[in-house]
Protein backbone atom coordinates (compact mmCIF):
# COMPACT_ATOMS: atom_id res chain seq x y z
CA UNK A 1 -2.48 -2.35 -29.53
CA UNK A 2 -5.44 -4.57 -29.40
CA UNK A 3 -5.60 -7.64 -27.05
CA UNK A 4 -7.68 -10.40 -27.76
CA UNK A 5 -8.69 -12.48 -24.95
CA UNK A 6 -11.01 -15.29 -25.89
CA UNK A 7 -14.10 -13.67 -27.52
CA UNK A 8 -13.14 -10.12 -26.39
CA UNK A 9 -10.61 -7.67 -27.52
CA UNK A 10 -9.59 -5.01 -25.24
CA UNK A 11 -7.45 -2.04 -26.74
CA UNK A 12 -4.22 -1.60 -24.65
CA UNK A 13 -1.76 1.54 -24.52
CA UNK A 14 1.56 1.69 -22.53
CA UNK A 15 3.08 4.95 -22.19
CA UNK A 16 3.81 7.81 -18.94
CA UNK A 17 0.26 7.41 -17.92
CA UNK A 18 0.08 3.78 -17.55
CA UNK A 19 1.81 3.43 -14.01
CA UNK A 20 -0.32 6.26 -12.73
CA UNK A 21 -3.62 4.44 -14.04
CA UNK A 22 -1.98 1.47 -12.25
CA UNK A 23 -1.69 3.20 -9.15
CA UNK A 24 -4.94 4.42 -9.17
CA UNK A 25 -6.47 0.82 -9.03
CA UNK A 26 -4.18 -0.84 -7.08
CA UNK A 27 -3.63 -0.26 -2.99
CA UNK A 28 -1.55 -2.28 -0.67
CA UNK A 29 -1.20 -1.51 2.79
CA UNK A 30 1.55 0.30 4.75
CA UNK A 31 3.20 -1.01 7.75
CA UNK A 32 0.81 1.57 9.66
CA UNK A 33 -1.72 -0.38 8.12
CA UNK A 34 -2.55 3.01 5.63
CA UNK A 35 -3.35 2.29 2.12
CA UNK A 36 -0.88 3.13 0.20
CA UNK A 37 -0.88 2.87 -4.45
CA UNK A 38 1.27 0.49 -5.30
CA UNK A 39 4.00 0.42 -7.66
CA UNK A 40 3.89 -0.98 -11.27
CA UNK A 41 7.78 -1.62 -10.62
CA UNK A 42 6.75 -3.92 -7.66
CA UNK A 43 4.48 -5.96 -10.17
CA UNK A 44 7.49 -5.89 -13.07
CA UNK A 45 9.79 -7.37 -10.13
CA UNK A 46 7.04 -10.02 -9.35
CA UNK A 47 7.22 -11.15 -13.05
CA UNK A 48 10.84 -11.16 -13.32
CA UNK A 49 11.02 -13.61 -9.96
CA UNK A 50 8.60 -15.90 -11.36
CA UNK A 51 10.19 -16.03 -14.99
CA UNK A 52 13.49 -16.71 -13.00
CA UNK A 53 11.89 -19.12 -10.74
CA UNK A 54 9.29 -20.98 -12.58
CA UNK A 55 10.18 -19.84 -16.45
CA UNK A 56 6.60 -18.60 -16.14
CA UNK A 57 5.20 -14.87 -15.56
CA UNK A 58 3.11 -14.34 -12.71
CA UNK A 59 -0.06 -13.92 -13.37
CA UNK A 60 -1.65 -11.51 -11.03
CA UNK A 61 0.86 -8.44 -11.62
CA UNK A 62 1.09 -9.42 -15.47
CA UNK A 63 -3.50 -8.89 -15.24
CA UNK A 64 -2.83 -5.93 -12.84
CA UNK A 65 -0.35 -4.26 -16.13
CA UNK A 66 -2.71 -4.99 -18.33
CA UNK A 67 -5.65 -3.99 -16.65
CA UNK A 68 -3.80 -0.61 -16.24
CA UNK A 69 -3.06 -0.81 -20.38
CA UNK A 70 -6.61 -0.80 -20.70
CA UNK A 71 -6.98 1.96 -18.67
CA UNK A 72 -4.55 3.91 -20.38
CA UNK A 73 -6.32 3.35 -23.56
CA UNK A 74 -9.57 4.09 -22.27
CA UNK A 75 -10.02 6.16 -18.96
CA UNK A 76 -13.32 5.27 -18.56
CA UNK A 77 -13.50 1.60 -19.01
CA UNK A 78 -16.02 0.38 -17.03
CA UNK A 79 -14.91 -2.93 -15.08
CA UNK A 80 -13.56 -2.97 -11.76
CA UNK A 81 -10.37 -5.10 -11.76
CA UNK A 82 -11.95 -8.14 -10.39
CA UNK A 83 -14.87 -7.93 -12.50
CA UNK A 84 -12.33 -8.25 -15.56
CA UNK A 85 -10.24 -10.81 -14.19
CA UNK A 86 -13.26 -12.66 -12.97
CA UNK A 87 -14.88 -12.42 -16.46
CA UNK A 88 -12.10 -13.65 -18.40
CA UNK A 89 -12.76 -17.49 -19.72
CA UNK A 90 -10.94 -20.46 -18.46
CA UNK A 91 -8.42 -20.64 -21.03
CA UNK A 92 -7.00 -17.37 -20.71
CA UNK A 93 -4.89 -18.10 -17.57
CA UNK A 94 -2.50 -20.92 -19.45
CA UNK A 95 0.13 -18.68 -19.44
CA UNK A 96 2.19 -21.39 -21.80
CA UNK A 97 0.83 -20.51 -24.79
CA UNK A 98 3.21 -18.97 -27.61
CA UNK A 99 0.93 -16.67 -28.32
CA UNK A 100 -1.68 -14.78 -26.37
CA UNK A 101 -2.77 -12.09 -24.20
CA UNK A 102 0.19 -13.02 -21.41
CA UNK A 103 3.16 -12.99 -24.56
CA UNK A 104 1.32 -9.12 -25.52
CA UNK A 105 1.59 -8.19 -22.10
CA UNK A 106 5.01 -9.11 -21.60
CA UNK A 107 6.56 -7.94 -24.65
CA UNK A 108 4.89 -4.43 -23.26
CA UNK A 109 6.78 -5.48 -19.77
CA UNK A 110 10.15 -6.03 -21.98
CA UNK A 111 9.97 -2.92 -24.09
CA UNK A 112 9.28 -0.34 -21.22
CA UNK A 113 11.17 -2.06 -18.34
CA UNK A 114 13.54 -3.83 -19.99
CA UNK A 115 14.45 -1.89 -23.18
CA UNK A 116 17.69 -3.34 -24.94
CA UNK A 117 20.10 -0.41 -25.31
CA UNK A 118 19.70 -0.87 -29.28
CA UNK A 119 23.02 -1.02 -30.66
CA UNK A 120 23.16 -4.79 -29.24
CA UNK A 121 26.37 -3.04 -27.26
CA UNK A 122 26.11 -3.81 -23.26
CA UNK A 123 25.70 -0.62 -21.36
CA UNK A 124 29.13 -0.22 -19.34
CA UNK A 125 29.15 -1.10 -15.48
CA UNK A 126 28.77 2.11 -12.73
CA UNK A 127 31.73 3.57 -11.41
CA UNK A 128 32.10 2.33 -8.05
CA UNK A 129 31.22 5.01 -5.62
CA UNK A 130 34.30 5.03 -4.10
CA UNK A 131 36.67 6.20 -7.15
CA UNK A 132 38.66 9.29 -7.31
CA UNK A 133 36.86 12.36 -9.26
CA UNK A 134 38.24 13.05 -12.96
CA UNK A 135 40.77 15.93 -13.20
C-alpha cells in the first residue's frame, strides 16, 4: 500500500514481520530500568483509549505502526524514527481529516487487530472457567 504524506509517499506493508520491525525500533524501559522492545499491542491499546476517550487516534503509537509499515516494506529505509516524524510537514498531524495517512494507518490497525469475524455473526462469549467438562 502506498501512503502519501504531503509531498512524499512512503510504501507500507503489514503482515508477521511488522511487529518484529516495530520492536526493533522501539525500547521502553523495564522496572529494572533495562531496555526492553516494546509491544505493537501496547501502541494498538494506546489508540483504542484515545478513540474511546477523545474519538481521536493517538498519534505517537499510530506514527510508531506506521513507521514499522515502512519498515516492513523496505528493511533498509533509511530514517531514524524521529528523523521521519520530525520531517513530516505541519499538516500531517490533523488527525481529523477523512482521508489521509492517519485513516490508512488505522484501517491497517482495524484489519489486523481488530478483524470482523466476516460472516457479520458475533463470535460466542468464553466458557467461564469454572464450568463442568463435556461428557
Amino acid at each position: 500500500m502506498d501512503i502519501r504524506i504531503g509531498e512524499e509517499t512512503y510504501k507500507a506493508e503489514f503482515n508477521g514481520f511488522t511487529p518484529i520491525a516495530y520492536s526493533q525500533a522501539f525500547y521502553e524501559l523495564s522496572e529494572s530500568g533495562r531496555k526492553q522492545p516494546s509491544d505493537i499491542a501496547d501502541a494498538v491499546s494506546q489508540i483504542a483509549t484515545s478513540l474511546t476517550t477523545y474519538e481521536v487516534p493517538a498519534i505517537v503509537p499510530l506514527l510508531k505502526i506506521l513507521y514499522a509499515c515502512i519498515k516492513t516494506a523496505d528493511p533498509k529505509f533509511p530514517k531514524s524514527f524521529n528523523d521521519f516524524a520530525s520531517s513530516l510537514p505541519v499538516g500531517a498531524y490533523n488527525l481529523r481529516c477523512e482521508e489521509g495517512w492517519a485513516t490508512d494507518v488505522m484501517r491497517i490497525v482495524e484489519e489486523n487487530f481488530f478483524p470482523e469475524t466476516g460472516d457479520g455473526v458475533d463470535s460466542a462469549p468464553a466458557e467461564e472457567a469454572d464450568a463442568e467438562p463435556s461428557k
